[in-house]
PDB file of N, CA and C in Angstrom:
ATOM      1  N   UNK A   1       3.611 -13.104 -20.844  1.00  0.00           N
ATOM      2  CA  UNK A   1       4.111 -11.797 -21.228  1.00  0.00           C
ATOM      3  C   UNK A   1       5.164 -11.940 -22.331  1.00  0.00           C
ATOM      4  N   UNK A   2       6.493 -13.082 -22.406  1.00  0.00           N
ATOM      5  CA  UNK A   2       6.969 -12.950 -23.091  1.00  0.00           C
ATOM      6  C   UNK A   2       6.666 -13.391 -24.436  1.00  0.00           C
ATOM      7  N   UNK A   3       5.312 -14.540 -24.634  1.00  0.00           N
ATOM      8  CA  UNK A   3       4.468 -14.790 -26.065  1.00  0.00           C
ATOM      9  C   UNK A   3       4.015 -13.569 -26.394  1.00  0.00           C
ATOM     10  N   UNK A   4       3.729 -12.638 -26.001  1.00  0.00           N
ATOM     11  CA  UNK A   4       2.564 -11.658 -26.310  1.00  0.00           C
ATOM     12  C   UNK A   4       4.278 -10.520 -27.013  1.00  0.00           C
ATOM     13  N   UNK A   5       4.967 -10.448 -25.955  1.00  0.00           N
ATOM     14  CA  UNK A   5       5.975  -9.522 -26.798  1.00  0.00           C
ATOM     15  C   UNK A   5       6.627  -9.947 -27.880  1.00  0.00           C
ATOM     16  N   UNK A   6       7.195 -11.457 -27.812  1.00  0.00           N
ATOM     17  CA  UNK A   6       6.999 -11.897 -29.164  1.00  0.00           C
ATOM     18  C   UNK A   6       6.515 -11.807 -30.301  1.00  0.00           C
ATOM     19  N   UNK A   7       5.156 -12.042 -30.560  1.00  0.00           N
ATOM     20  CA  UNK A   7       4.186 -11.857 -30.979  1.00  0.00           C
ATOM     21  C   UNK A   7       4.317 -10.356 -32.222  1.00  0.00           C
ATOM     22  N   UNK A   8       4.752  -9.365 -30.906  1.00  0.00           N
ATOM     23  CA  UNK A   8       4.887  -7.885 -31.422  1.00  0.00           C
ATOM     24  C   UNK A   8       6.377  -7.513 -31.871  1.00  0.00           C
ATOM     25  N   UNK A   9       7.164  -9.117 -31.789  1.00  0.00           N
ATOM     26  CA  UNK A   9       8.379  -8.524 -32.425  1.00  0.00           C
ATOM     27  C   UNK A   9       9.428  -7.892 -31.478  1.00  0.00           C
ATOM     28  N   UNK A  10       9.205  -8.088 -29.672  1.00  0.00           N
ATOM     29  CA  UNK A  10       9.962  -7.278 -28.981  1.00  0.00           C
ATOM     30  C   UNK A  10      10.138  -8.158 -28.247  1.00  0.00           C
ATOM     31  N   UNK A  11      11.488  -7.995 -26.995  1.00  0.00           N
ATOM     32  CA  UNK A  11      11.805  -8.920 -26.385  1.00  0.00           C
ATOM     33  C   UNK A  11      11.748  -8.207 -25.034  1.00  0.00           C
ATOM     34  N   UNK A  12      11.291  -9.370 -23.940  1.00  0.00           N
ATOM     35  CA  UNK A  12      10.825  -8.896 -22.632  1.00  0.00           C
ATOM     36  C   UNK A  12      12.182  -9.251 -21.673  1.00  0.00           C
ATOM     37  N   UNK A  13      12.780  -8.177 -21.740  1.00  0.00           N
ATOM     38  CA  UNK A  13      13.935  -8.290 -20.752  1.00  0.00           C
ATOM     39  C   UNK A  13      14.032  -8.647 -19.701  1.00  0.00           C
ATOM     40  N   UNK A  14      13.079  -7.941 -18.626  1.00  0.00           N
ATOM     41  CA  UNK A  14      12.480  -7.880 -17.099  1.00  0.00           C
ATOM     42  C   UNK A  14      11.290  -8.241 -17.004  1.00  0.00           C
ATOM     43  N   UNK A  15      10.716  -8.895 -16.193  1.00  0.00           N
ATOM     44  CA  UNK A  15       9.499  -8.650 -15.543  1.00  0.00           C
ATOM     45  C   UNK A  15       9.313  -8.765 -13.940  1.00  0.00           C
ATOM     46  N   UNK A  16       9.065  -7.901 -13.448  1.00  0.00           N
ATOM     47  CA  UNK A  16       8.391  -8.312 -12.119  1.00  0.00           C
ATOM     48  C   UNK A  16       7.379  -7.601 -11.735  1.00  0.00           C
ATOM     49  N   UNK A  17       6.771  -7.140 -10.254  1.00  0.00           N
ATOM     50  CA  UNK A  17       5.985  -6.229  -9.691  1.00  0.00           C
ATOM     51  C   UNK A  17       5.546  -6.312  -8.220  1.00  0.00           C
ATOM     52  N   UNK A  18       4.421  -5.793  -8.137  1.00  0.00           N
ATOM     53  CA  UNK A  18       3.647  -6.016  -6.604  1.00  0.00           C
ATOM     54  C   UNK A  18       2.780  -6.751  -6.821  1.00  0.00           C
ATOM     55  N   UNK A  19       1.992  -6.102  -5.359  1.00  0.00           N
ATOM     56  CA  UNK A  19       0.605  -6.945  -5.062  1.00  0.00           C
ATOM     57  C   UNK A  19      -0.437  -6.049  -6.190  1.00  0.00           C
ATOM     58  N   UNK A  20      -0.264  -5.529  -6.537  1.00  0.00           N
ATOM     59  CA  UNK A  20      -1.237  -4.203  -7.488  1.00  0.00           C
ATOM     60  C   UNK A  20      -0.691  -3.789  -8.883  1.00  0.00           C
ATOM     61  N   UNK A  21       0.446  -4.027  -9.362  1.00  0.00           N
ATOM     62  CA  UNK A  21       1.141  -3.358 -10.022  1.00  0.00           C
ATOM     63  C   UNK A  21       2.237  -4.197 -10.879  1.00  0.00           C
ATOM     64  N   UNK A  22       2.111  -4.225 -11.881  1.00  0.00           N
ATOM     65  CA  UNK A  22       3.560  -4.882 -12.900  1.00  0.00           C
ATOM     66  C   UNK A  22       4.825  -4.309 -13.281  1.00  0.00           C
ATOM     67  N   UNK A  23       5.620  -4.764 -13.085  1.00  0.00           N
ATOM     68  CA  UNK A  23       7.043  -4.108 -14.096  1.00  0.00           C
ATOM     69  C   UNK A  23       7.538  -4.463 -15.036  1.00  0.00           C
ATOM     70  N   UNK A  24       7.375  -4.197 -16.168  1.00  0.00           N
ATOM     71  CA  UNK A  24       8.080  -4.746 -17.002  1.00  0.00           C
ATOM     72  C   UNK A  24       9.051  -4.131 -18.036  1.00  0.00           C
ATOM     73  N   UNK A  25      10.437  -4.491 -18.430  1.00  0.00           N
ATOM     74  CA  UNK A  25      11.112  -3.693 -19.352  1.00  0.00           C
ATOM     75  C   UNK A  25      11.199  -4.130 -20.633  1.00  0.00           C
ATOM     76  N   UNK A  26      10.563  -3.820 -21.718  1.00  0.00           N
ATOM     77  CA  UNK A  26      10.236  -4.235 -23.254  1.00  0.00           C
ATOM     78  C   UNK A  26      11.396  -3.372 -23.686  1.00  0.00           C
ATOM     79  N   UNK A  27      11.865  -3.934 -24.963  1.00  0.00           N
ATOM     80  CA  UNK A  27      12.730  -3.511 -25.710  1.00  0.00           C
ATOM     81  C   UNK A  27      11.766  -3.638 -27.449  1.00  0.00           C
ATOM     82  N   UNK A  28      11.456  -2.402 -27.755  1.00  0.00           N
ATOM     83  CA  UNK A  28      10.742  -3.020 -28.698  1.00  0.00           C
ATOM     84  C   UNK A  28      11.191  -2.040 -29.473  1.00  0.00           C
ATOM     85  N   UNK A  29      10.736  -1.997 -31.348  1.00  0.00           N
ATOM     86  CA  UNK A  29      11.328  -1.477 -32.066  1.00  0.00           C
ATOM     87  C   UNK A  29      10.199  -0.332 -32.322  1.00  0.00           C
ATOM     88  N   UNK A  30      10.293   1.224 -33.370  1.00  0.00           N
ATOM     89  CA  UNK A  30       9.487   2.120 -33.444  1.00  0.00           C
ATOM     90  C   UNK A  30       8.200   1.729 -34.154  1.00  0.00           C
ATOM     91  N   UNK A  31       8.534   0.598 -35.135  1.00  0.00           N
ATOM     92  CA  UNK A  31       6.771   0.104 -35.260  1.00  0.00           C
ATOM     93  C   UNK A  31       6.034  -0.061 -34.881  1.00  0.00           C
ATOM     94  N   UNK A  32       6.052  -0.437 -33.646  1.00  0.00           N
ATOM     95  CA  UNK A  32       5.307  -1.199 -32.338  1.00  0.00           C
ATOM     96  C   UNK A  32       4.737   0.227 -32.029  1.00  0.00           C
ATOM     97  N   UNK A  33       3.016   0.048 -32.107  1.00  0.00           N
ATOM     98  CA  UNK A  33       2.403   1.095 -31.372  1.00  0.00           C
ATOM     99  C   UNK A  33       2.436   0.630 -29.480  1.00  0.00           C
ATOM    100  N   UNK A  34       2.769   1.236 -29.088  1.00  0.00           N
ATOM    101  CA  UNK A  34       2.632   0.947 -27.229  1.00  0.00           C
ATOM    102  C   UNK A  34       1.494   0.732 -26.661  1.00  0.00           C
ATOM    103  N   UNK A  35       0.390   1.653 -27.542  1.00  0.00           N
ATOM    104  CA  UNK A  35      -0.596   1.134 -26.719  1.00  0.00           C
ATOM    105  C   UNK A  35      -1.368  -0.480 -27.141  1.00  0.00           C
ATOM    106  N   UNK A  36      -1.169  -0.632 -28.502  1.00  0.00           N
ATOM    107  CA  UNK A  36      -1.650  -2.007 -28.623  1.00  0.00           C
ATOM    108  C   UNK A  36      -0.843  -3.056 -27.855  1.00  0.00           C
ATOM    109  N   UNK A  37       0.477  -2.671 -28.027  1.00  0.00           N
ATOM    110  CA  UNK A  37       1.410  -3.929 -27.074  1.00  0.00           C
ATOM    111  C   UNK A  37       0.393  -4.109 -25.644  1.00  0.00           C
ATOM    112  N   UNK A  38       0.629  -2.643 -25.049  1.00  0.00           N
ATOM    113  CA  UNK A  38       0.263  -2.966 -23.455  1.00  0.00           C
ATOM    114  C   UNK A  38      -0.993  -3.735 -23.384  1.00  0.00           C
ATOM    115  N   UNK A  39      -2.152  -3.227 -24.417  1.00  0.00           N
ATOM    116  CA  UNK A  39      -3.606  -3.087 -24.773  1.00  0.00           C
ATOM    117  C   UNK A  39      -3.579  -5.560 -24.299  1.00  0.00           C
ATOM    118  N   UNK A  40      -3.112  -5.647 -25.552  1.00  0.00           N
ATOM    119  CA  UNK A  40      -2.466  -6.867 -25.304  1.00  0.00           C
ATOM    120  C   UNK A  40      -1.711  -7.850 -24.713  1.00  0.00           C
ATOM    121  N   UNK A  41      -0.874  -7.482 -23.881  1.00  0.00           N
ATOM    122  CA  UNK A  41      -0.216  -7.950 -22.851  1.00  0.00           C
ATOM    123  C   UNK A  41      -1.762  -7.675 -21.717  1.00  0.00           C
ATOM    124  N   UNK A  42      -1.867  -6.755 -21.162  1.00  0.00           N
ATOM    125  CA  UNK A  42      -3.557  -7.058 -20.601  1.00  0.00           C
ATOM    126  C   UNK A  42      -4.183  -7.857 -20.895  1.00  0.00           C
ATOM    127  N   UNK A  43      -4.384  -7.936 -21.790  1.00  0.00           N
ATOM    128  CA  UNK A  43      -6.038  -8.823 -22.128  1.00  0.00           C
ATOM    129  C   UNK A  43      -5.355  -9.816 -22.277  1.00  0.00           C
ATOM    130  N   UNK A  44      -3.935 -10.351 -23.013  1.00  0.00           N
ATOM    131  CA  UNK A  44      -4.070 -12.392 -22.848  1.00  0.00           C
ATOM    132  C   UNK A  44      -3.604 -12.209 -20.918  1.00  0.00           C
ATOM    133  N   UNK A  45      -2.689 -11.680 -20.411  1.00  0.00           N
ATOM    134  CA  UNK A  45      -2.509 -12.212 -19.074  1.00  0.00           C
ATOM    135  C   UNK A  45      -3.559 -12.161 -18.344  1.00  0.00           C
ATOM    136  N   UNK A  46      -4.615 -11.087 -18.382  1.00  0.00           N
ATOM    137  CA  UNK A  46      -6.112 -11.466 -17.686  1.00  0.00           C
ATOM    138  C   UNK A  46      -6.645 -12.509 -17.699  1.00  0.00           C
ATOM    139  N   UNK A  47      -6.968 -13.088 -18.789  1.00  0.00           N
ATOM    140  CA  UNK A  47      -7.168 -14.386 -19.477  1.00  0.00           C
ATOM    141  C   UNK A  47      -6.652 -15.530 -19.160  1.00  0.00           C
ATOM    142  N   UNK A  48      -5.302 -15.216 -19.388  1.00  0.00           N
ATOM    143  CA  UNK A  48      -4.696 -16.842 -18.353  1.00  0.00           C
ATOM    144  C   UNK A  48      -4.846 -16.771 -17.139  1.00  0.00           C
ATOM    145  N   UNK A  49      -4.691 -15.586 -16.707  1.00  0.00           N
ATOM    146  CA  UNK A  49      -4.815 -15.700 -15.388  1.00  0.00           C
ATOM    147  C   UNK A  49      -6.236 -15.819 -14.326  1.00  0.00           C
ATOM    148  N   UNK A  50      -7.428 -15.410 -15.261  1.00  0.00           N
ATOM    149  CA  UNK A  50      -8.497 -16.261 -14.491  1.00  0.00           C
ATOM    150  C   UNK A  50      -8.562 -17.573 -15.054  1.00  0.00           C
ATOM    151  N   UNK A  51      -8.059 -17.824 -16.341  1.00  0.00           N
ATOM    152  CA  UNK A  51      -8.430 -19.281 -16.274  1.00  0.00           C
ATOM    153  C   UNK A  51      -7.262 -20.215 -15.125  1.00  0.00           C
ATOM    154  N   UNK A  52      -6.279 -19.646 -14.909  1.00  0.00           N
ATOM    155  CA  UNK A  52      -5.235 -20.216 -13.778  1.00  0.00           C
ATOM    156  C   UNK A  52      -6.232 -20.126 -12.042  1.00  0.00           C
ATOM    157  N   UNK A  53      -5.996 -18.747 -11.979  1.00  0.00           N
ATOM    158  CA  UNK A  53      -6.564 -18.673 -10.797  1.00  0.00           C
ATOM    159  C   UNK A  53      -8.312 -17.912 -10.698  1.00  0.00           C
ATOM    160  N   UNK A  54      -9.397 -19.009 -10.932  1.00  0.00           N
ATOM    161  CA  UNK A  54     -10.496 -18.760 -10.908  1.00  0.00           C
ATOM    162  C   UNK A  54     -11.149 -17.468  -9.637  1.00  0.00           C
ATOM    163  N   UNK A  55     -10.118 -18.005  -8.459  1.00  0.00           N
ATOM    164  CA  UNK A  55     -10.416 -17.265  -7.204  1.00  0.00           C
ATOM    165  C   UNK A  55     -10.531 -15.370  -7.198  1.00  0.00           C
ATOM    166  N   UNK A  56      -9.916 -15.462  -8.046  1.00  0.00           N
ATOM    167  CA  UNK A  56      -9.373 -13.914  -8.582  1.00  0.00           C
ATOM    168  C   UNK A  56     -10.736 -13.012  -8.778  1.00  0.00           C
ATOM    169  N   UNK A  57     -11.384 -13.708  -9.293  1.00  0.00           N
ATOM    170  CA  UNK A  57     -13.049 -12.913  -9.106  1.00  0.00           C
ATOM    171  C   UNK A  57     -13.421 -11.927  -8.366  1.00  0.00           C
ATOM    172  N   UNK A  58     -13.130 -12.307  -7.011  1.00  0.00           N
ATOM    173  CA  UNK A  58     -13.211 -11.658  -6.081  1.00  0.00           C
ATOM    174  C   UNK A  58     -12.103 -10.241  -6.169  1.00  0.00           C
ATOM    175  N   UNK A  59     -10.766 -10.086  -6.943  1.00  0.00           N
ATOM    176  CA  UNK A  59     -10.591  -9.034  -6.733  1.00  0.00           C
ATOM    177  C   UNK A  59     -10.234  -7.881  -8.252  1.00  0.00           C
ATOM    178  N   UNK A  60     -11.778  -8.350  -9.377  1.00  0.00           N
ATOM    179  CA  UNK A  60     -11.721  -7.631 -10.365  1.00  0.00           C
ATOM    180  C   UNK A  60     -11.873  -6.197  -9.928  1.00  0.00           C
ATOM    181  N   UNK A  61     -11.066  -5.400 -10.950  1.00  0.00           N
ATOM    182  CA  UNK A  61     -11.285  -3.867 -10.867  1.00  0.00           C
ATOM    183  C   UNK A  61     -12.546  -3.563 -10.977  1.00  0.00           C
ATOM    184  N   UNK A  62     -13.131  -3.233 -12.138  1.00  0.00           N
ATOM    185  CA  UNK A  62     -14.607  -3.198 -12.621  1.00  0.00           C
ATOM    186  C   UNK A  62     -14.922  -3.398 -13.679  1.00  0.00           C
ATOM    187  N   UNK A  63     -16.186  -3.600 -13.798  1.00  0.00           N
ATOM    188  CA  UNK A  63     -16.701  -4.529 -15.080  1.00  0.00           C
ATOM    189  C   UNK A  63     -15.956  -5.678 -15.130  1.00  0.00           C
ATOM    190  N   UNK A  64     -15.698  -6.940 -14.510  1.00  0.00           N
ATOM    191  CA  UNK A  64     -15.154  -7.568 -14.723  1.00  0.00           C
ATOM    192  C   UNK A  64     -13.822  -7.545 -15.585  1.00  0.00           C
ATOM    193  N   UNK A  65     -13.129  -6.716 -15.107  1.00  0.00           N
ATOM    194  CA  UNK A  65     -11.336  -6.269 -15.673  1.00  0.00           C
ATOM    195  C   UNK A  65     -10.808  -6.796 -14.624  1.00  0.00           C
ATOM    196  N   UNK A  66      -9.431  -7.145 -14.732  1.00  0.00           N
ATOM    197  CA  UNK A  66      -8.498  -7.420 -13.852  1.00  0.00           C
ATOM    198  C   UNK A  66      -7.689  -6.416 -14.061  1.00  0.00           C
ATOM    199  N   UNK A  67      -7.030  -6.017 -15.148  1.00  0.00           N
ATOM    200  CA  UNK A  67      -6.084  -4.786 -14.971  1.00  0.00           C
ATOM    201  C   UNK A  67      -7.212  -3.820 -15.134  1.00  0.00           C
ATOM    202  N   UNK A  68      -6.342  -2.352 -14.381  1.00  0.00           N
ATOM    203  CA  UNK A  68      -7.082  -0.776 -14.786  1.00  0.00           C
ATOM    204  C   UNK A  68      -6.952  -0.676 -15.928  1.00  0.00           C
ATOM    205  N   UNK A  69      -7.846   0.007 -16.755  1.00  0.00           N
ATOM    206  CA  UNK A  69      -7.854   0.705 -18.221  1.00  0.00           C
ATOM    207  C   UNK A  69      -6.489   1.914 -18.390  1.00  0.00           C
ATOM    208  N   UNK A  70      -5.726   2.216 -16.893  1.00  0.00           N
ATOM    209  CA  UNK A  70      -4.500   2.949 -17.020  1.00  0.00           C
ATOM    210  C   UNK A  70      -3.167   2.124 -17.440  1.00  0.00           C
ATOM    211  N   UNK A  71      -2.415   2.878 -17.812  1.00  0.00           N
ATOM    212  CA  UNK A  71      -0.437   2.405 -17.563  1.00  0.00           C
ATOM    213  C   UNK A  71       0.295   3.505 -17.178  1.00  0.00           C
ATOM    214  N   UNK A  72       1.762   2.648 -16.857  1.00  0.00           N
ATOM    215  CA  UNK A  72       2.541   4.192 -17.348  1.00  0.00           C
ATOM    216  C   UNK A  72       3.617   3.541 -18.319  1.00  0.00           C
ATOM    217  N   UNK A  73       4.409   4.378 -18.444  1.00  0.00           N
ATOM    218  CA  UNK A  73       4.989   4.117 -19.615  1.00  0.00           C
ATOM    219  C   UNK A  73       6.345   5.141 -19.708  1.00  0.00           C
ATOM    220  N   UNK A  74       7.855   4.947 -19.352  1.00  0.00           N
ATOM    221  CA  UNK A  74       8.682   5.378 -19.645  1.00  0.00           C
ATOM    222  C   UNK A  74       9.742   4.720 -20.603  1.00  0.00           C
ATOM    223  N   UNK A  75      10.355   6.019 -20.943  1.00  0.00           N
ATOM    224  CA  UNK A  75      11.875   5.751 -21.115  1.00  0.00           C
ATOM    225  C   UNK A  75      13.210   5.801 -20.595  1.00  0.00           C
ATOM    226  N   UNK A  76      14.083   4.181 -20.860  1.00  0.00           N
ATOM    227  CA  UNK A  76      14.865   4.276 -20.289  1.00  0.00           C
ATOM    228  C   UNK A  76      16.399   4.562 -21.217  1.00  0.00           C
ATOM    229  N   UNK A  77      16.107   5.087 -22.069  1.00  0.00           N
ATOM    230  CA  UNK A  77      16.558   5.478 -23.342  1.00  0.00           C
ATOM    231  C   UNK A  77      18.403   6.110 -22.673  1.00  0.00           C
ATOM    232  N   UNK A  78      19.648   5.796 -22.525  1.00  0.00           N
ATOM    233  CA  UNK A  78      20.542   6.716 -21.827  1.00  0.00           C
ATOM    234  C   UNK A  78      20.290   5.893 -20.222  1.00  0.00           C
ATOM    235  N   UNK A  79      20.052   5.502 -19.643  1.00  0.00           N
ATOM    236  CA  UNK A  79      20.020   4.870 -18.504  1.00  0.00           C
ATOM    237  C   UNK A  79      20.787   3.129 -18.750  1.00  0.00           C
ATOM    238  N   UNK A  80      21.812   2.918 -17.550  1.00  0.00           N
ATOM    239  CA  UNK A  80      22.128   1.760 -17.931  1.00  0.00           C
ATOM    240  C   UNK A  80      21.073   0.667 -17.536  1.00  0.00           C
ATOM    241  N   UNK A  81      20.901  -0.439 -18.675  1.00  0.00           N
ATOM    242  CA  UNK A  81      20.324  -1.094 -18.560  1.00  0.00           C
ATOM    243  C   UNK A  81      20.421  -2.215 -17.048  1.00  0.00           C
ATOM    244  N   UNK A  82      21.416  -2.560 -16.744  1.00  0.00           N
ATOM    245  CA  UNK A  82      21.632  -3.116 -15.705  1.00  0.00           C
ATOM    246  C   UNK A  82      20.729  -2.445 -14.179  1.00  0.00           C
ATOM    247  N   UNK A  83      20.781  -0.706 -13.896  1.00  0.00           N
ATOM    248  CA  UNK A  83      20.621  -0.218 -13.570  1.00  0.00           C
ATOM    249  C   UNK A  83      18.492  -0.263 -13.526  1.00  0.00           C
ATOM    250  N   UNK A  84      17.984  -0.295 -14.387  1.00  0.00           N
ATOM    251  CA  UNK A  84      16.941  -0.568 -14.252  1.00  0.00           C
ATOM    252  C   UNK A  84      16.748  -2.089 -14.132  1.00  0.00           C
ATOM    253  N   UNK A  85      17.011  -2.976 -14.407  1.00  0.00           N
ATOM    254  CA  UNK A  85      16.954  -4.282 -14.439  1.00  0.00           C
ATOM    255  C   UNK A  85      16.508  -4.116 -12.675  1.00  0.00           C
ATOM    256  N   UNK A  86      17.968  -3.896 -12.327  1.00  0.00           N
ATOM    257  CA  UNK A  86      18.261  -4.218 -10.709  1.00  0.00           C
ATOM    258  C   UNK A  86      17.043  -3.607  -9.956  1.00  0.00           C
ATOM    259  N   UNK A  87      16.069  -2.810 -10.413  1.00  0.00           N
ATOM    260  CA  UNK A  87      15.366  -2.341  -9.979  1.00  0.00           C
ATOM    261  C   UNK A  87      14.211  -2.949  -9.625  1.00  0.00           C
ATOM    262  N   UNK A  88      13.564  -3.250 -11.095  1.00  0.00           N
ATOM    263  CA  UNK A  88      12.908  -4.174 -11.265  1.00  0.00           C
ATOM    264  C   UNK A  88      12.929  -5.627 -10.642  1.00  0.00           C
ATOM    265  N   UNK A  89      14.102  -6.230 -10.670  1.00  0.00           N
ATOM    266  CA  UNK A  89      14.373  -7.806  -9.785  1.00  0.00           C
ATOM    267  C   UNK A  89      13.945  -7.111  -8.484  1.00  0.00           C
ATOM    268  N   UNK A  90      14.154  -5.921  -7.670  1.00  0.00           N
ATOM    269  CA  UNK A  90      13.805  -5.713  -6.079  1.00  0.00           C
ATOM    270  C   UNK A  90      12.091  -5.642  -5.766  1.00  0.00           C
ATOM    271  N   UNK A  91      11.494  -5.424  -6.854  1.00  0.00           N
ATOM    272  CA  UNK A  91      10.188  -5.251  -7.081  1.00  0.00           C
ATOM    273  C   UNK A  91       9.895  -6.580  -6.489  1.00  0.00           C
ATOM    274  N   UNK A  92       8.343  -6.700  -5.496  1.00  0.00           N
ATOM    275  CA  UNK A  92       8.060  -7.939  -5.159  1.00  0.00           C
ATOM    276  C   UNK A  92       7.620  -8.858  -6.458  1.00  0.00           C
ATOM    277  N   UNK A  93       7.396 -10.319  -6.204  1.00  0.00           N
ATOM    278  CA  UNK A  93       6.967 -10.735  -7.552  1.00  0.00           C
ATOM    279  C   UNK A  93       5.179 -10.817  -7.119  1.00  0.00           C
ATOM    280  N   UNK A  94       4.582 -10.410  -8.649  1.00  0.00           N
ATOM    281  CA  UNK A  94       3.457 -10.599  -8.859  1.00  0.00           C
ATOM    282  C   UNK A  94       2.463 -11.573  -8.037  1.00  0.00           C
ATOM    283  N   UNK A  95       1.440 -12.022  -7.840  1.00  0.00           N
ATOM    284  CA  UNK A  95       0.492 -12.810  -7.627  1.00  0.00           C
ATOM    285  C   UNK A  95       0.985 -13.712  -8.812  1.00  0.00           C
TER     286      UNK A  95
END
């Protein structure tokens, strides 16, 4: 995640999530279209991650996807940063 935000010029502050679900807090600048970032952060972590964990097969979405074709996507624009951070660290960590 943090090569891929790189990549786009933004730096990955946070990451965590669930058993289903990611969190992550990007700091990125107004060039950056969002949906190619996310579009991208999907598709290489899918990627490493069946080539890491082959077993995973068993729990593609469809068509052979690992993430949904959905996101969400806020702002924390006026919110202290610490304040979402802390949020995020309580989040379980990923698979």
């Amino acid at each position: 995640m943090r090569d891929v935000c790189e990549d786009f010029e933004c730096e990955l502050v946070e990451f965590n999530g669930e058993n289903n679900h990611v969190h992550l807090l990007v700091n990125f600048p107004p060039k950056v279209a969002l949906s190619k970032l996310v579009s991208s952060l999907k598709g290489v972590s899918s990627r490493r991650l069946r080539q890491e964990y082959p077993e995973l097969v068993r729990h593609y979405w469809r068509a052979q996807r690992l993430w949904s074709g959905s996101y969400f996507a806020g702002s924390v624009g006026g919110a202290p940063l610490s304040i979402v951070r802390q949020y995020i660290e309580q989040q379980n960590r990923p698979l």
